[in-house]
N, C-alpha and C. Protein backbone atom coordinates (compact mmCIF):
# COMPACT_ATOMS: atom_id res chain seq x y z
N UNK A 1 -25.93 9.30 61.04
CA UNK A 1 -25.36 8.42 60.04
C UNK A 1 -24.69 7.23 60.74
N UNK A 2 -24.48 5.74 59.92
CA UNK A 2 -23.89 4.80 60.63
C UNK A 2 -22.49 4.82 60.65
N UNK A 3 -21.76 4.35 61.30
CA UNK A 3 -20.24 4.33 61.20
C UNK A 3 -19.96 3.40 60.18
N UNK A 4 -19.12 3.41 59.81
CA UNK A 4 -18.32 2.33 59.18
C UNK A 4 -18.53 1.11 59.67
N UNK A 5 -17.45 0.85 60.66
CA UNK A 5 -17.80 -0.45 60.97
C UNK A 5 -19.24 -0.82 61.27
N UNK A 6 -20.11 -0.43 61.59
CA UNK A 6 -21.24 -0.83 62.04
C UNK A 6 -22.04 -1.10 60.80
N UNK A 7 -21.52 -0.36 59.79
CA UNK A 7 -22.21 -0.71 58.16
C UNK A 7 -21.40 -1.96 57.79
N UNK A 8 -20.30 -2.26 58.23
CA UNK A 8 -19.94 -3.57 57.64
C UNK A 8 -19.84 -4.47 58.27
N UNK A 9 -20.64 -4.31 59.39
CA UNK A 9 -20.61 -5.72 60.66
C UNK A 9 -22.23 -6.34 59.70
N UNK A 10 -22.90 -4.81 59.61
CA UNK A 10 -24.65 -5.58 59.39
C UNK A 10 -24.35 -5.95 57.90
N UNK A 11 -23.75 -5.58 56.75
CA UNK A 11 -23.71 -6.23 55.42
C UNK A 11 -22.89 -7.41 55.71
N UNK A 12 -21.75 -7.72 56.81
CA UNK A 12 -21.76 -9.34 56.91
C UNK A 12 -22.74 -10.15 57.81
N UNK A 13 -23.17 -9.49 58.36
CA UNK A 13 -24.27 -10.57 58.81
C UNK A 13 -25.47 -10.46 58.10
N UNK A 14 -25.74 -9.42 56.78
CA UNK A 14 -26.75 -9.78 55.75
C UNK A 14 -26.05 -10.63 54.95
N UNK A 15 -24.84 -10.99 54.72
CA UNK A 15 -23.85 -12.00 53.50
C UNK A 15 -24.60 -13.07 54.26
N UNK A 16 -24.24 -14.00 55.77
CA UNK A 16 -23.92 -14.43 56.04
C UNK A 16 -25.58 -15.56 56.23
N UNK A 17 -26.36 -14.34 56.74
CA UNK A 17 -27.62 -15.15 56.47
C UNK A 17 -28.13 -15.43 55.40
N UNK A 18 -27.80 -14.74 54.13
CA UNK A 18 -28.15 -15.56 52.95
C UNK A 18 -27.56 -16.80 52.94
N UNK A 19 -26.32 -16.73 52.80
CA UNK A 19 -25.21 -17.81 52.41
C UNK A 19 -26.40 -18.73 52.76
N UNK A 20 -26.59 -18.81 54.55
CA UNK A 20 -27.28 -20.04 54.93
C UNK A 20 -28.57 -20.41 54.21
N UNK A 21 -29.23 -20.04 54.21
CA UNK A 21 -30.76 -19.45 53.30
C UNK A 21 -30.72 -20.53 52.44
N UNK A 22 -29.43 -20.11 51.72
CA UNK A 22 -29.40 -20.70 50.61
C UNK A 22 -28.89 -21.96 50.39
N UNK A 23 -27.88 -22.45 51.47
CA UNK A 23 -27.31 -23.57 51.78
C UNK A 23 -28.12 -24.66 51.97
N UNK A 24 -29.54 -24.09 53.06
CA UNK A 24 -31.02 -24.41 53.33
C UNK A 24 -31.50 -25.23 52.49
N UNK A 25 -31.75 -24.20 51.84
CA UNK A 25 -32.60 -23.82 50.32
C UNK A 25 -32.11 -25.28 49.54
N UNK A 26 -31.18 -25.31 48.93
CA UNK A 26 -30.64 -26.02 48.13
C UNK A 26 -30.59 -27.55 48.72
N UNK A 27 -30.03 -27.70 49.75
CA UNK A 27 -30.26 -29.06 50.77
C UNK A 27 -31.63 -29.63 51.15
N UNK A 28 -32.38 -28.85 50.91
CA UNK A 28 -33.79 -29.60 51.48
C UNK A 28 -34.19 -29.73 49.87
N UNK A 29 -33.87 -29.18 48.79
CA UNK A 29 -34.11 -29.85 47.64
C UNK A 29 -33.85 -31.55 47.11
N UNK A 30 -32.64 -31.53 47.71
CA UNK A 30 -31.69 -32.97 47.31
C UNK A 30 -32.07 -34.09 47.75
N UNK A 31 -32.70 -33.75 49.28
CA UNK A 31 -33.59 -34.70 49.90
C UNK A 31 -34.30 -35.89 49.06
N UNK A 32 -35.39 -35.47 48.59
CA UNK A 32 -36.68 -36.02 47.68
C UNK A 32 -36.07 -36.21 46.39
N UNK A 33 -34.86 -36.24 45.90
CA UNK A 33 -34.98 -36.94 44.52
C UNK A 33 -34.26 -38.69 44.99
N UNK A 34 -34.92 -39.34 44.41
CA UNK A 34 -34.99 -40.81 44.68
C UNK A 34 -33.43 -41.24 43.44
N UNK A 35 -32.66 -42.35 44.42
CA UNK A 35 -31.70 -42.46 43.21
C UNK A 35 -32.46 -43.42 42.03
N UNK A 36 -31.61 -43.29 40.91
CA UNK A 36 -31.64 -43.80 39.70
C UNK A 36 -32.45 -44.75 39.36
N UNK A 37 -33.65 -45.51 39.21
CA UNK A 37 -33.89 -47.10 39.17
C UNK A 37 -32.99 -47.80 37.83
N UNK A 38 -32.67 -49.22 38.14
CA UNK A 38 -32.76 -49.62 36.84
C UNK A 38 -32.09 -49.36 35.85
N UNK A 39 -33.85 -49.02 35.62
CA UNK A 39 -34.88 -49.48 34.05
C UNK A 39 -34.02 -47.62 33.50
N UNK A 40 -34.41 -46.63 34.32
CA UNK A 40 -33.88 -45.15 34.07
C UNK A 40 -32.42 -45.49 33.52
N UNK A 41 -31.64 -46.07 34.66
CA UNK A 41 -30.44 -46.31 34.24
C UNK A 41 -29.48 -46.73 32.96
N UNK A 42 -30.84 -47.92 32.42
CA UNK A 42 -30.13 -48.59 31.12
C UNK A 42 -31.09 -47.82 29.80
N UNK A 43 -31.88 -46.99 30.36
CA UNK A 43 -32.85 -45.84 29.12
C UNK A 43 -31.35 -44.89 29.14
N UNK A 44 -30.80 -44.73 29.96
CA UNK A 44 -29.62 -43.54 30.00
C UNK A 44 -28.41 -43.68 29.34
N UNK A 45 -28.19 -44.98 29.60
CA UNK A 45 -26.96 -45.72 28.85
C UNK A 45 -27.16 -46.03 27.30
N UNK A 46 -28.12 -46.07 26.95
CA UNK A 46 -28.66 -46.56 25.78
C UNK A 46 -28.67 -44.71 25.06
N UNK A 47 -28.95 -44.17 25.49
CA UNK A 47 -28.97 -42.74 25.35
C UNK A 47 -27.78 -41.92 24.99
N UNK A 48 -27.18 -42.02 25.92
CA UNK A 48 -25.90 -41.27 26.14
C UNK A 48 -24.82 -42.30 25.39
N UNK A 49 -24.78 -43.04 25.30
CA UNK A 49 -23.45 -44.81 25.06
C UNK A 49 -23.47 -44.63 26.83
N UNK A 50 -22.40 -45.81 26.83
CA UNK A 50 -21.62 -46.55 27.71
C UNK A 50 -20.15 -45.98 27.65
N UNK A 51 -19.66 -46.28 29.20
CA UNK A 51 -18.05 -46.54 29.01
C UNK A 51 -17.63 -47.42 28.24
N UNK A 52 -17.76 -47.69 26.87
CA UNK A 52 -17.24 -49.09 26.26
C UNK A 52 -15.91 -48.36 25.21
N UNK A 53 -14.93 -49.13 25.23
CA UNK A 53 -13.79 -48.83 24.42
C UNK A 53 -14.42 -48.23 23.24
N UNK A 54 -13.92 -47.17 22.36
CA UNK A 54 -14.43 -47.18 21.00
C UNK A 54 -13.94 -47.84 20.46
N UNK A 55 -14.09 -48.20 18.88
CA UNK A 55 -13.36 -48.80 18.54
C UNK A 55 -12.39 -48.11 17.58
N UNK A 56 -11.02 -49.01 17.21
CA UNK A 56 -9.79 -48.14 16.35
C UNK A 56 -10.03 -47.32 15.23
N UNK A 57 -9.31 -46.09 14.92
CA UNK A 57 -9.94 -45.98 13.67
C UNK A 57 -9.05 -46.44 12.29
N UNK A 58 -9.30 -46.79 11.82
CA UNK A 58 -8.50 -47.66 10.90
C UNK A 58 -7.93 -46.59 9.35
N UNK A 59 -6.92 -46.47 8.92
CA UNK A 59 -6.45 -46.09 7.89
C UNK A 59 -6.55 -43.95 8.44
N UNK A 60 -7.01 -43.71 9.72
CA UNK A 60 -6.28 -42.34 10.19
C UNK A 60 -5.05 -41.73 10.06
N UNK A 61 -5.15 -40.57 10.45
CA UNK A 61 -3.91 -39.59 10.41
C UNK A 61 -3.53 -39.69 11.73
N UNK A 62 -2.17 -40.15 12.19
CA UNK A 62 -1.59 -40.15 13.68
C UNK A 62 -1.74 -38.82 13.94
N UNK A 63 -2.31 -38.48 15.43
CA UNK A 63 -2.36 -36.98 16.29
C UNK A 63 -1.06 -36.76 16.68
N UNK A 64 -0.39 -36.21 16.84
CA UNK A 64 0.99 -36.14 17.21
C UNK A 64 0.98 -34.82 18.21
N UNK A 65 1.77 -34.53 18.99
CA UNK A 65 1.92 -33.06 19.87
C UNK A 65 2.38 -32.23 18.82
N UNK A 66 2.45 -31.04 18.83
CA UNK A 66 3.05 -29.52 17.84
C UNK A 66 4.26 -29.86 18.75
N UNK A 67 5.11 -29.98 19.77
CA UNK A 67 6.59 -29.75 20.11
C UNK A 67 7.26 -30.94 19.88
């Protein structure tokens, strides 16, 4: 049978090579996406809105805090 420690030296160095694997994994994804053009950019804005002020709302109920 294994000892103890020797069972938890090899389950951190099985943690440890995933971690990377995956660190890998995920980083060589990010590579190949090209930023934003544009034309994408203002299809997105047009989509979603803009940061633009809203505007007031007129004849509302003031939000106030409960305290």
């Amino acid at each position: 049978m294994v000892s103890r420690p020797v069972l938890i030296a090899l389950l951190l160095a099985v943690a440890a090579a995933s971690s990377a694997a995956t660190v890998l994994t995920v980083n060589s994804r990010n590579t190949g996406i090209p930023a934003l053009t544009d034309e994408q950019r203002a299809v997105r804005e047009k989509f979603f809105g803009s940061d633009k002020e809203l505007p007031p709302i007129k004849e509302g109920q003031e939000v106030r805090p409960r305290w």
